[in-house]
Protein backbone atom coordinates (compact mmCIF):
# COMPACT_ATOMS: atom_id res chain seq x y z
CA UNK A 1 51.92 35.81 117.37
CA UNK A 2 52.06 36.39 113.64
CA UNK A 3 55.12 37.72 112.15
CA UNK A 4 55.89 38.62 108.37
CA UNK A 5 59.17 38.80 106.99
CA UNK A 6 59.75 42.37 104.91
CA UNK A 7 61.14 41.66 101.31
CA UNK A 8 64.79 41.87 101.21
CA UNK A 9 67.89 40.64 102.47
CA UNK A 10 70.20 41.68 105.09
CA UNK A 11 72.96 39.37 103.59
CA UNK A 12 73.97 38.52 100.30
CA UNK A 13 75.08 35.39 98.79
CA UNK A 14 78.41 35.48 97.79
CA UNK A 15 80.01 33.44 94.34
CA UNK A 16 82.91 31.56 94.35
CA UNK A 17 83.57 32.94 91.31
CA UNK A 18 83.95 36.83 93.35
CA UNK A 19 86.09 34.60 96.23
CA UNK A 20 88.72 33.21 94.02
CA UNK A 21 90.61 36.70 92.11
CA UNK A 22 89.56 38.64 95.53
CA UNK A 23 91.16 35.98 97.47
CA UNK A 24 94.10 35.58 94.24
CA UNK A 25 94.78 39.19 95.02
CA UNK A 26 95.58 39.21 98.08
CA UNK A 27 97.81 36.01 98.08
CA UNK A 28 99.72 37.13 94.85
CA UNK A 29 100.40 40.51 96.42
CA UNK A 30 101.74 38.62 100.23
CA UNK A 31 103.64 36.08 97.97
CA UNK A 32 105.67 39.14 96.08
CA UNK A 33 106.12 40.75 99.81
CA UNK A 34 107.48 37.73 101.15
CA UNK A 35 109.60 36.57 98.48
CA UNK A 36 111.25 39.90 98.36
CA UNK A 37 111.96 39.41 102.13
CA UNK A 38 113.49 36.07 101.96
CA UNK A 39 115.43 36.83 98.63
CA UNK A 40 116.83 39.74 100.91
CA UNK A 41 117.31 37.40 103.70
CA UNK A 42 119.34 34.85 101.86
CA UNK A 43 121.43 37.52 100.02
CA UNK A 44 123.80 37.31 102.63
CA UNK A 45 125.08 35.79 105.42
CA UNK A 46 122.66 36.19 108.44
CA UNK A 47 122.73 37.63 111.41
CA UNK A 48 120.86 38.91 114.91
CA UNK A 49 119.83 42.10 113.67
CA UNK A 50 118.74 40.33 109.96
CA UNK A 51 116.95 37.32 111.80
CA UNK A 52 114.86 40.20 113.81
CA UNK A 53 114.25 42.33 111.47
CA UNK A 54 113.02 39.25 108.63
CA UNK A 55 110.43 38.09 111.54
CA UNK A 56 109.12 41.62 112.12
CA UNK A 57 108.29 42.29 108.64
CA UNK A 58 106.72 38.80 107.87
CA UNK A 59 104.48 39.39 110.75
CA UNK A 60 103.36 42.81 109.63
CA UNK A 61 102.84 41.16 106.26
CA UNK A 62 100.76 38.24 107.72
CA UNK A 63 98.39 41.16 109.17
CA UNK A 64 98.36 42.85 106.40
CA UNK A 65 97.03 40.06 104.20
CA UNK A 66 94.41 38.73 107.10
CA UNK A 67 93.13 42.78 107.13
CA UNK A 68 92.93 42.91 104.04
CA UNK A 69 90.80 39.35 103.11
CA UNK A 70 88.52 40.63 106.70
CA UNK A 71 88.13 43.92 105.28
CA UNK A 72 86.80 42.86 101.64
CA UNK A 73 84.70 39.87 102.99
CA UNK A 74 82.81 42.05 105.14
CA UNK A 75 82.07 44.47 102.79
CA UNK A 76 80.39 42.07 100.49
CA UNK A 77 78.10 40.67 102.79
CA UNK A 78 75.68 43.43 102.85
CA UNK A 79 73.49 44.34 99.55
CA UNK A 80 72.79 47.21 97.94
CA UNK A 81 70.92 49.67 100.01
CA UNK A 82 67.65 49.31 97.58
CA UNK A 83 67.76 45.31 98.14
CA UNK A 84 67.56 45.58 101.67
CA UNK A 85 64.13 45.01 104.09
CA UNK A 86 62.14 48.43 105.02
CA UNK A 87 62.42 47.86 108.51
CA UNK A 88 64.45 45.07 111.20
CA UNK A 89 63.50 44.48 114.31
CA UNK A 90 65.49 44.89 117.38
CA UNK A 91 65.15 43.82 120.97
CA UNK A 92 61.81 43.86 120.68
CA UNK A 93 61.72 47.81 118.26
CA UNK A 94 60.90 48.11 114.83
CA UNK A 95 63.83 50.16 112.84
CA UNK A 96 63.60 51.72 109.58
CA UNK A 97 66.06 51.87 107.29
CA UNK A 98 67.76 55.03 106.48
CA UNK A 99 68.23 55.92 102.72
CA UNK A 100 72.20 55.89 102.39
CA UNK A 101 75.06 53.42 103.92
CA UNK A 102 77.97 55.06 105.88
CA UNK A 103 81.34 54.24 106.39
CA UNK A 104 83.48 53.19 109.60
CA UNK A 105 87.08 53.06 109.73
CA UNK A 106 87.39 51.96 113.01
CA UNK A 107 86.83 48.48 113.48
CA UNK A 108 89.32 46.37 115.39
CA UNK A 109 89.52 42.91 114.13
CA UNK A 110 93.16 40.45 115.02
CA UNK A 111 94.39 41.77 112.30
CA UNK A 112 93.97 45.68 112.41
CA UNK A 113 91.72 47.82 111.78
CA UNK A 114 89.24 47.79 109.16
CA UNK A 115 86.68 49.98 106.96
CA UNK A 116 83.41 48.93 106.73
CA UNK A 117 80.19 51.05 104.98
CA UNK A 118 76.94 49.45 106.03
CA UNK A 119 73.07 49.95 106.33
CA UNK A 120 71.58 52.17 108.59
CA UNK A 121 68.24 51.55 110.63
CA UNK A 122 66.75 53.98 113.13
CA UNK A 123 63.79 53.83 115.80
CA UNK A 124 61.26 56.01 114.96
CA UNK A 125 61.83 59.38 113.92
CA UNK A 126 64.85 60.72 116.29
CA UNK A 127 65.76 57.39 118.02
CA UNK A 128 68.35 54.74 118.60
CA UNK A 129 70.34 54.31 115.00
CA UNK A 130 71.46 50.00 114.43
CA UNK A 131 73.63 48.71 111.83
CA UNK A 132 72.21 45.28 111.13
CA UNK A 133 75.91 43.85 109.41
CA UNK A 134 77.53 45.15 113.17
CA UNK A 135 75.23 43.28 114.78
CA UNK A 136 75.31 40.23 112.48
CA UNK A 137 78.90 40.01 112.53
CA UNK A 138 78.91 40.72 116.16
CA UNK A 139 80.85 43.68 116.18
CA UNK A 140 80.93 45.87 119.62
CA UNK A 141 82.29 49.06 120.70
CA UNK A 142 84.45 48.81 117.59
CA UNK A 143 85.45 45.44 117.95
CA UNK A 144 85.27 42.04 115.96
CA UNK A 145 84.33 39.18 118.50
CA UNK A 146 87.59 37.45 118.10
CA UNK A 147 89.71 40.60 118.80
CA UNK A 148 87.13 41.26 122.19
CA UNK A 149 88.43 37.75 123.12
CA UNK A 150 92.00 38.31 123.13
CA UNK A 151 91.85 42.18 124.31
CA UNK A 152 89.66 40.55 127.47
CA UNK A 153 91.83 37.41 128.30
CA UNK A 154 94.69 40.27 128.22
CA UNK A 155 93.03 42.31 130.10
CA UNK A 156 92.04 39.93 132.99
CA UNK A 157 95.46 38.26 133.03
CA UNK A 158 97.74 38.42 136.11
CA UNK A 159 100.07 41.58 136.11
CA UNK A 160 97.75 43.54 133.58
CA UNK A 161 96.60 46.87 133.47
CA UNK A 162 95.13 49.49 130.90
CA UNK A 163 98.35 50.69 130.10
CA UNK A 164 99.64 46.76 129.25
CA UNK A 165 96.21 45.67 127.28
CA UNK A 166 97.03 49.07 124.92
CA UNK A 167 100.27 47.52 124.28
CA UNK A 168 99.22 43.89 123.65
CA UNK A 169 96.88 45.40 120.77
CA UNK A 170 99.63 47.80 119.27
CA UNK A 171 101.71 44.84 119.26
CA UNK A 172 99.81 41.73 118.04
CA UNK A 173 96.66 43.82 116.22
CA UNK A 174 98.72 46.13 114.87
CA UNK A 175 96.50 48.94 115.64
CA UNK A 176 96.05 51.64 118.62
CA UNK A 177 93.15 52.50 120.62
CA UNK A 178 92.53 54.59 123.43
CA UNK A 179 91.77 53.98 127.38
CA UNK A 180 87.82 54.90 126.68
CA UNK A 181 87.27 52.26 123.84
CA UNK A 182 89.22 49.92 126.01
CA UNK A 183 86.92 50.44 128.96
CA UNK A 184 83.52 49.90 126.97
CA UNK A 185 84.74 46.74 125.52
CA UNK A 186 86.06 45.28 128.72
CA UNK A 187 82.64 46.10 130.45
CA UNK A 188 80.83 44.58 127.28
CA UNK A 189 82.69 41.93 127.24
CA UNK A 190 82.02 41.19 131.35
CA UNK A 191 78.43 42.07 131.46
CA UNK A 192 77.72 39.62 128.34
CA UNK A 193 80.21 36.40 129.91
CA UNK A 194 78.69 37.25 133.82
CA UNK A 195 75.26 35.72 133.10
CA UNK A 196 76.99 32.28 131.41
CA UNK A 197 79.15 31.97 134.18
CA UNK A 198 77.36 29.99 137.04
CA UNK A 199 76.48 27.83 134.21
CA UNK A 200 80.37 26.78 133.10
CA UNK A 201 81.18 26.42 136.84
CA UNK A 202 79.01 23.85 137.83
CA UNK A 203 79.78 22.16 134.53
CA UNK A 204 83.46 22.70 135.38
CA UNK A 205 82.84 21.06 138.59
CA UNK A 206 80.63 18.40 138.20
CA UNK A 207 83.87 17.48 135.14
CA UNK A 208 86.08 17.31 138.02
CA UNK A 209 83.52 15.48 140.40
CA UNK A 210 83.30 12.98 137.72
CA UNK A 211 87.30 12.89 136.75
CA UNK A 212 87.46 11.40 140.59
CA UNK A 213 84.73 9.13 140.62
CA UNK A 214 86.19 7.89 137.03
CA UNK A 215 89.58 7.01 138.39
CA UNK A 216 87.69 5.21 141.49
CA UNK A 217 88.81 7.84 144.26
CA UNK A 218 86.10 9.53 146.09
CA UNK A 219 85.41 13.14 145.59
CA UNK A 220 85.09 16.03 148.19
CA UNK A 221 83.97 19.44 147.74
CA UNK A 222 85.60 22.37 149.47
CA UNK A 223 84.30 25.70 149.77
CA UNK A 224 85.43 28.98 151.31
CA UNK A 225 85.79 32.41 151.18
CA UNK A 226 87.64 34.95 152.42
CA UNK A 227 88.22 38.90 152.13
CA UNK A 228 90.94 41.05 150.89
CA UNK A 229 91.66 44.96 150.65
CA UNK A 230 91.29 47.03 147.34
CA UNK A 231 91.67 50.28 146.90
CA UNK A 232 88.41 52.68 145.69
CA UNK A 233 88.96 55.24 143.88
CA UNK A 234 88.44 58.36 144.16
CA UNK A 235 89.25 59.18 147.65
CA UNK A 236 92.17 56.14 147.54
CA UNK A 237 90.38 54.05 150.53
CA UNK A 238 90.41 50.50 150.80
CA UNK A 239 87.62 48.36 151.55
CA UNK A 240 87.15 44.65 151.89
CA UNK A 241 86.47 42.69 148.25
CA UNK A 242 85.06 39.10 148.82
CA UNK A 243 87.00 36.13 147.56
CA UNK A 244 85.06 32.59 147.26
CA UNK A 245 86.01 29.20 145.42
CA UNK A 246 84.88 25.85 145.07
CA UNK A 247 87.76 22.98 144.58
CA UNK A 248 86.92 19.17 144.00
CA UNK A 249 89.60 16.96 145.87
CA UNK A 250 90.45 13.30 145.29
CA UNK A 251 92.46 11.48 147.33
CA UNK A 252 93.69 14.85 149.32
CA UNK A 253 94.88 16.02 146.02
CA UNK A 254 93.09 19.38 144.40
CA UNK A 255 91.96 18.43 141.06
CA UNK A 256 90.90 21.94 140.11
CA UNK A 257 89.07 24.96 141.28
CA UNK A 258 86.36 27.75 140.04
CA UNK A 259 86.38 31.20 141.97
CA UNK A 260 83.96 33.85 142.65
CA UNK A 261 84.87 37.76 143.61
CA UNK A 262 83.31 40.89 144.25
CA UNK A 263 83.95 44.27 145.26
CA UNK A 264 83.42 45.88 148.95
CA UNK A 265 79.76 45.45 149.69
CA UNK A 266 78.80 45.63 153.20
CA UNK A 267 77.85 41.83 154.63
CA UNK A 268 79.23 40.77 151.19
CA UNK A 269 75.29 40.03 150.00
CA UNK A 270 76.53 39.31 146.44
CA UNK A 271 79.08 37.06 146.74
CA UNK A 272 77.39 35.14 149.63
CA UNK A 273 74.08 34.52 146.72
CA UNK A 274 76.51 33.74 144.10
CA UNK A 275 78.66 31.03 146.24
CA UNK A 276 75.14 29.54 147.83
CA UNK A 277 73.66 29.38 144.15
CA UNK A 278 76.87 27.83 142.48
CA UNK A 279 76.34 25.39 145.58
CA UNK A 280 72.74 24.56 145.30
CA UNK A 281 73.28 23.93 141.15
CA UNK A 282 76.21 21.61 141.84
CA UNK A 283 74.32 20.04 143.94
CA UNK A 284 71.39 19.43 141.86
CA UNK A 285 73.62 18.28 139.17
CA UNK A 286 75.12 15.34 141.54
CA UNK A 287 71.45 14.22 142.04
CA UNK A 288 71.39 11.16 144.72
CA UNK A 289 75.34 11.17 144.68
CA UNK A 290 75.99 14.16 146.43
CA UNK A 291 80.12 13.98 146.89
CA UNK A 292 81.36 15.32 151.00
CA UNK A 293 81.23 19.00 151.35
CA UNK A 294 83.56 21.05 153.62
CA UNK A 295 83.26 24.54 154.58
CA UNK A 296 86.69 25.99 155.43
CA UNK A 297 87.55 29.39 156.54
CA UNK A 298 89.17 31.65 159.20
CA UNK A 299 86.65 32.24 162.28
CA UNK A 300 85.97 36.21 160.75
CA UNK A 301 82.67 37.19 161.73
CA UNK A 302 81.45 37.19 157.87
CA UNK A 303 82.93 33.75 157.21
CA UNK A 304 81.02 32.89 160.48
CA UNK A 305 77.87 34.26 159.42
CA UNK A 306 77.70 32.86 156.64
CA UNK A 307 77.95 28.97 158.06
CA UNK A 308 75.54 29.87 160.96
CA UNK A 309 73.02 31.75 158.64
CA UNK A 310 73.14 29.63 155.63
CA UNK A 311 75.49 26.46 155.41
CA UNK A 312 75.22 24.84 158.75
CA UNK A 313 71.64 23.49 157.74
CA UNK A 314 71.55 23.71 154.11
CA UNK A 315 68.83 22.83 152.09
CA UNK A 316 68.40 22.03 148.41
CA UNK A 317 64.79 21.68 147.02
CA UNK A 318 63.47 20.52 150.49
CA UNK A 319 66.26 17.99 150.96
CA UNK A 320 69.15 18.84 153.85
CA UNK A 321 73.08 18.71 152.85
CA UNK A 322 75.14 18.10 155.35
CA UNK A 323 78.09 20.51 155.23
CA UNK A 324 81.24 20.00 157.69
CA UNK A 325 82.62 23.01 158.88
CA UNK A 326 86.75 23.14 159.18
CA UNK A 327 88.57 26.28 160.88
CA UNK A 328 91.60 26.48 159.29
CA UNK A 329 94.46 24.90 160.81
CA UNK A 330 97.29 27.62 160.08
CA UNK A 331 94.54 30.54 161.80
CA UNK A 332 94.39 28.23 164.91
CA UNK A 333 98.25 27.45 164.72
CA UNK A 334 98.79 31.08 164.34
CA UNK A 335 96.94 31.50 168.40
CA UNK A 336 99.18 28.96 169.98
CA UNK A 337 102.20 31.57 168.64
CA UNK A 338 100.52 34.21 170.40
CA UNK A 339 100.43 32.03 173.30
CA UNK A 340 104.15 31.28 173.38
CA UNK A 341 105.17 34.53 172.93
CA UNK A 342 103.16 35.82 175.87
CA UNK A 343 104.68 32.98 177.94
CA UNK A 344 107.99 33.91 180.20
CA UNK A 345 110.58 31.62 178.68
CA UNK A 346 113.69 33.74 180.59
CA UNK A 347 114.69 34.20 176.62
CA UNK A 348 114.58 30.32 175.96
CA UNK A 349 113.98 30.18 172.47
CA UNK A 350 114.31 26.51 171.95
CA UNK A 351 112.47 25.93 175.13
CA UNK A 352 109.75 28.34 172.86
CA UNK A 353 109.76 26.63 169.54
CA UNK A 354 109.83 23.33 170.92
CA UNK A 355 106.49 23.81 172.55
CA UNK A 356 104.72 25.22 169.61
CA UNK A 357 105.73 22.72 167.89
CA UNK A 358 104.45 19.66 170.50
CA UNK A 359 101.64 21.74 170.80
CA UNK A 360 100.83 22.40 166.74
CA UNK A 361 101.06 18.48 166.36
CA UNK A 362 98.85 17.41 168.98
CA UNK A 363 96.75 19.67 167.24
CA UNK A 364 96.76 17.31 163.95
CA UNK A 365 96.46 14.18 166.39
CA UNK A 366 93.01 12.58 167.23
CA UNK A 367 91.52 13.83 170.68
CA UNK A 368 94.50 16.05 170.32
CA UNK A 369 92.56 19.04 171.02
CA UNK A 370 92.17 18.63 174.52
CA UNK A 371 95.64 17.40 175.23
CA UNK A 372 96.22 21.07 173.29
CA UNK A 373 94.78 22.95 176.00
CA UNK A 374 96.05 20.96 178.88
CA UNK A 375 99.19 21.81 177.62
CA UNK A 376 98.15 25.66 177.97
CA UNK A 377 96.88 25.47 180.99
CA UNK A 378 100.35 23.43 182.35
CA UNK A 379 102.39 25.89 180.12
CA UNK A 380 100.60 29.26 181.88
CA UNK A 381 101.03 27.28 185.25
CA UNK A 382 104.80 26.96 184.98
CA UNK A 383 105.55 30.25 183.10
CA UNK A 384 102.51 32.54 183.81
CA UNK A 385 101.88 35.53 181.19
CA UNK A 386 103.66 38.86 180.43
CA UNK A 387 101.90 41.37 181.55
CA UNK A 388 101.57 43.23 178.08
CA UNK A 389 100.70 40.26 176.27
CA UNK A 390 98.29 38.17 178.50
CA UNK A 391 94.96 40.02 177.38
CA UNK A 392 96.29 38.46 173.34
CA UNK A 393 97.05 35.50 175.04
CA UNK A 394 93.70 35.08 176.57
CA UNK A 395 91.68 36.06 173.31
CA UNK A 396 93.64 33.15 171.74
CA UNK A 397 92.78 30.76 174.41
CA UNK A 398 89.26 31.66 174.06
CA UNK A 399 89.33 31.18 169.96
CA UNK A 400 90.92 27.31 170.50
CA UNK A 401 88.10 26.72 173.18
CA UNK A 402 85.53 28.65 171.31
CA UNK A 403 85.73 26.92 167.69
CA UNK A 404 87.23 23.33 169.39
CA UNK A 405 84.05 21.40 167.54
CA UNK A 406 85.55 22.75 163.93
CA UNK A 407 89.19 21.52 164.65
CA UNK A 408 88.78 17.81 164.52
CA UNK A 409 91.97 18.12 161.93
CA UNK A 410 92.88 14.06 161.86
CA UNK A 411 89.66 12.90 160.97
CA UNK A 412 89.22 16.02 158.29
CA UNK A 413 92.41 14.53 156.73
CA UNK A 414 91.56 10.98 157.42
CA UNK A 415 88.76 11.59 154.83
CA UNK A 416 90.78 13.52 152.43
CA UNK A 417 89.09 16.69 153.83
CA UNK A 418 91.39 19.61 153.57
CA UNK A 419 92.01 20.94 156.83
CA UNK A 420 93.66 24.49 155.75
CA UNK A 421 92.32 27.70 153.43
CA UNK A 422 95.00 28.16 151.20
CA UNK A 423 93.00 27.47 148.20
CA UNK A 424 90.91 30.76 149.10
CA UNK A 425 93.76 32.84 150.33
CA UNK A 426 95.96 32.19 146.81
CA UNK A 427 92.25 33.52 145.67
CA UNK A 428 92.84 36.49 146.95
CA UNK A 429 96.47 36.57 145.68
CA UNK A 430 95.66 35.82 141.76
CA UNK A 431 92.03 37.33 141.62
CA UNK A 432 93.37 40.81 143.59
CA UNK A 433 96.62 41.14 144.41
CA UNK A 434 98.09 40.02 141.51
CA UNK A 435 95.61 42.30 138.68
CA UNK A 436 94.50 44.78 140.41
CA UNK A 437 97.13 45.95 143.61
CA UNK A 438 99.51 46.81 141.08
CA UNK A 439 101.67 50.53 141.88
CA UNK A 440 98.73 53.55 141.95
CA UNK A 441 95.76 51.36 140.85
CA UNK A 442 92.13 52.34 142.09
CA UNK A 443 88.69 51.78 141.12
CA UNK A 444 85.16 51.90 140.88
CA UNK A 445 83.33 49.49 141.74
CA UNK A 446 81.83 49.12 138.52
CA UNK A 447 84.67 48.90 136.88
CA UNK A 448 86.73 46.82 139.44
CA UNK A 449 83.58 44.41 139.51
CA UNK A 450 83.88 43.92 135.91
CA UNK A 451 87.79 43.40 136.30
CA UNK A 452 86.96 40.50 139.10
CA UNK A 453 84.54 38.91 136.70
CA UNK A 454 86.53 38.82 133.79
CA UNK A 455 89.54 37.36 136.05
CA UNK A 456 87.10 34.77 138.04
CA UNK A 457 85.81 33.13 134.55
CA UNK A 458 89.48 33.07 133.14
CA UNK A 459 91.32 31.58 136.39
CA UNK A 460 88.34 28.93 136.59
CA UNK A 461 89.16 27.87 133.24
CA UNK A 462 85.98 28.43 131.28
CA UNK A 463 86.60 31.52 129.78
CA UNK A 464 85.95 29.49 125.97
CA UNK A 465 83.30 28.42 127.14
CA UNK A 466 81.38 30.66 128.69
CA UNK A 467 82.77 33.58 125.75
CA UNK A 468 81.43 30.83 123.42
CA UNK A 469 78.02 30.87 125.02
CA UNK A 470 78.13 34.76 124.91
CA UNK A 471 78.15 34.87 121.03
CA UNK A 472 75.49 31.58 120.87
CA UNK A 473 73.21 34.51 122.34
CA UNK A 474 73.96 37.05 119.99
CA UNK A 475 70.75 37.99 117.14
CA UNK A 476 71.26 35.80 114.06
CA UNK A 477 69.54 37.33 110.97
CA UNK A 478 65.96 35.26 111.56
CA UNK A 479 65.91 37.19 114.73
CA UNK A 480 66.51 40.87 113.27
CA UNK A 481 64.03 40.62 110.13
CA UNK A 482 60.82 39.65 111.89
CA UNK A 483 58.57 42.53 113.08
CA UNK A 484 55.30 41.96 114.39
CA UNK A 485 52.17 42.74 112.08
CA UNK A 486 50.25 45.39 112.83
């Protein structure tokens, strides 16, 4: 399609002969600040409260001086309003420019807040007004990219909140904001990483996959998932969130792991594509070497559902992966309690917890599953049930007969298989519990979604990356000054 560029130029070219007094400025007037500071400093003998004070106002002075040198170097990108193209285009719309510039004094950048007056470009008549230098300079919601990037790892970091993010930018930008700026850059900031995500993971993993294989140790893949309880606002419910995460293990060791959450969704669609998808891509990626893969999870009927429906015969462009399925070991330890409290002991506790424990380690022993239940069944024989507790007692029977096929535990760990979902449940802790069960919190699901992404990409470690990946995306100036020919 033919495109013609209008004449003009959204950015100017700037001398080095404008850099070096703007830039002389700025130093000269921080080098007076700071030599005033030390002189005062070293005029007597120092102290606590001197010490504190001298690294306070050397900080304030190092943010003054980057605001400043932001603030003028922004403002001399854009021409005069006269030099500057008739019209941009924009996703896709042609905007015309408006006749004056106007001024914002809001703009959050590491260093405080700036001023900024810049070209204005509206759709048609009455529509949508752009500022091309914003959009250059990838400013959103008020915010530089690199002060989005700390006010979102802040945000997603364990033991955060609103009220703690506010702080962290008072404190280290300087500047103060309120809750509804907050909340439009956090969702920006989500809804622009979410689609780079997958991506990172499966590069993530297949960097782990290859960190075993490098060091000669074979590499297993363990996946599982889990739910946990958040709250909902408005009505203060709680609902089940999905947890999921995919570790690489060498040598029964966890090299690393990425994670995957959502909010309550009933059947837990979402996070049951996203874990299959992060699955099938890994897979690809391994191509003929496709490392072990485990499946382990508590018997819940969604964890269930999810091996019967989709991972017990798995297929990836028309070939089948085999996928082991493990019930975890402390769930199924956790039934053979139940058992020995329903049993009549006469008030024998060591008699008690010296069966559980024969009976937990023939559990871990090959065949030991069988000798497991004969042990029951001699156990009941001897002892016979409480009344009260033999329908719990029963229901656990039935769970260590019912899932016996998924509880071969010594040749799991034989293989370097991990036999227990810990990985997932300590998911749950630093994903939910951790960010966002703190005292009083509820939310919306949009807004706790956005929270689980943000924390997902940062405890997966690929929060550079994929943030990196984010601004790649972002309209460069080829992109805004090409409209279509009529």
């Amino acid at each position: 399609m033919d495109v013609k560029v209008n004449a003009g130029n959204l950015v100017s070219a700037i001398a080095d002969s404008e850099i070096q007094p703007a830039v002389d400025e700025i130093v000269d007037e921080f080098r007076k600040q700071v030599f005033s500071l030390v002189q005062s400093f070293v005029a007597d003998q120092p102290t606590a409260e001197q010490t504190h004070g001298l690294e306070n106002r050397l900080h304030q002075q190092l943010l003054e001086a980057g605001r400043r040198l932001i603030e003028w170097l922004f403002s001399q990108l854009e021409p005069a309003i006269e030099e500057m193209p008739d019209t941009v285009s924009f996703r896709d719309q042609s905007h015309r420019r408006l006749p004056d510039k106007t001024l914002r004094s809001d703009i959050v950048t590491r260093f405080g807040k700036i001023s900024l007056e810049r070209a204005r470009y509206r759709r048609g008549r009455a529509g949508k007004v752009i500022f091309p230098m914003e959009i250059l300079l990838g400013i959103e919601n008020g915010f530089t990219p690199a002060a989005a990037d700390r006010v979102g790892k802040q945000f997603a970091a364990c033991g955060s909140s609103q009220g703690r993010t506010l702080e962290m930018i008072t404190d280290q930008m300087g500047t103060k904001i309120g809750t509804e700026k907050l909340r439009k850059v956090v969702g920006t900031i989500a809804d622009g990483m979410e689609p780079h995500r997958e991506k990172a993971q499966v590069e993530e993993l297949m960097k782990l996959i290859g960190k075993a294989r490098d060091k000669k140790q074979t590499p297993v893949l363990s996946v599982s998932r889990d739910g946990v309880a958040l709250g909902l606002a408005p009505w203060s419910f709680f609902e089940m969130a999905s947890v999921a995460c995919v570790s690489v293990l060498a040598a029964g060791k966890k090299l690393g792991t990425v994670y995957l959450g959502c909010v309550p969704e009933t059947n837990q669609a979402t996070l049951s594509n996203q874990l299959t998808n992060l699955l099938k891509a890994t897979i690809r990626g391994c191509g003929d070497r496709v490392p072990e893969i485990v499946y382990v999870s508590d018997a819940g009927k969604i964890e269930t559902a999810y091996w019967k429906n989709t991972l017990r015969a798995f297929f990836v462009d028309g070939r089948r992966i085999r996928i082991a399925r493990v019930v975890d070991y402390y769930h199924a330890a956790e039934r053979l309690t139940v058992i020995a409290d329903a049993l009549k002991f006469g008030g024998d506790s060591a008699k008690r917890a010296k069966w559980i424990e024969h009976a937990r380690w023939l559990l871990l022993q090959p065949g030991g599953h069988g000798r497991m239940l004969r042990s029951i069944a001699k156990m009941r024989q001897l002892y016979r049930y409480t009344a009260s507790a033999t329908e719990e007692a029963e229901k656990a029977e039935r769970y260590l007969r019912r899932y016996h096929r998924f509880m071969d535990y010594a040749s799991m760990k034989s293989r370097g298989c991990p036999i227990g979902s810990g990985v997932v449940e300590s998911a749950c802790k630093q994903i939910v519990s951790e960010r966002m069960k703190l005292s009083g919190m509820r939310w919306s699901k949009e807004g706790g979604q956005r929270t689980m992404t943000l924390r997902c990409i940062l405890l997966s470690g690929i929060w550079d990356t994929v943030y990196k990946k984010w601004l790649t995306g972002k309209p460069t100036v080829r992109d805004l000054i090409k409209t279509e020919d009529a």
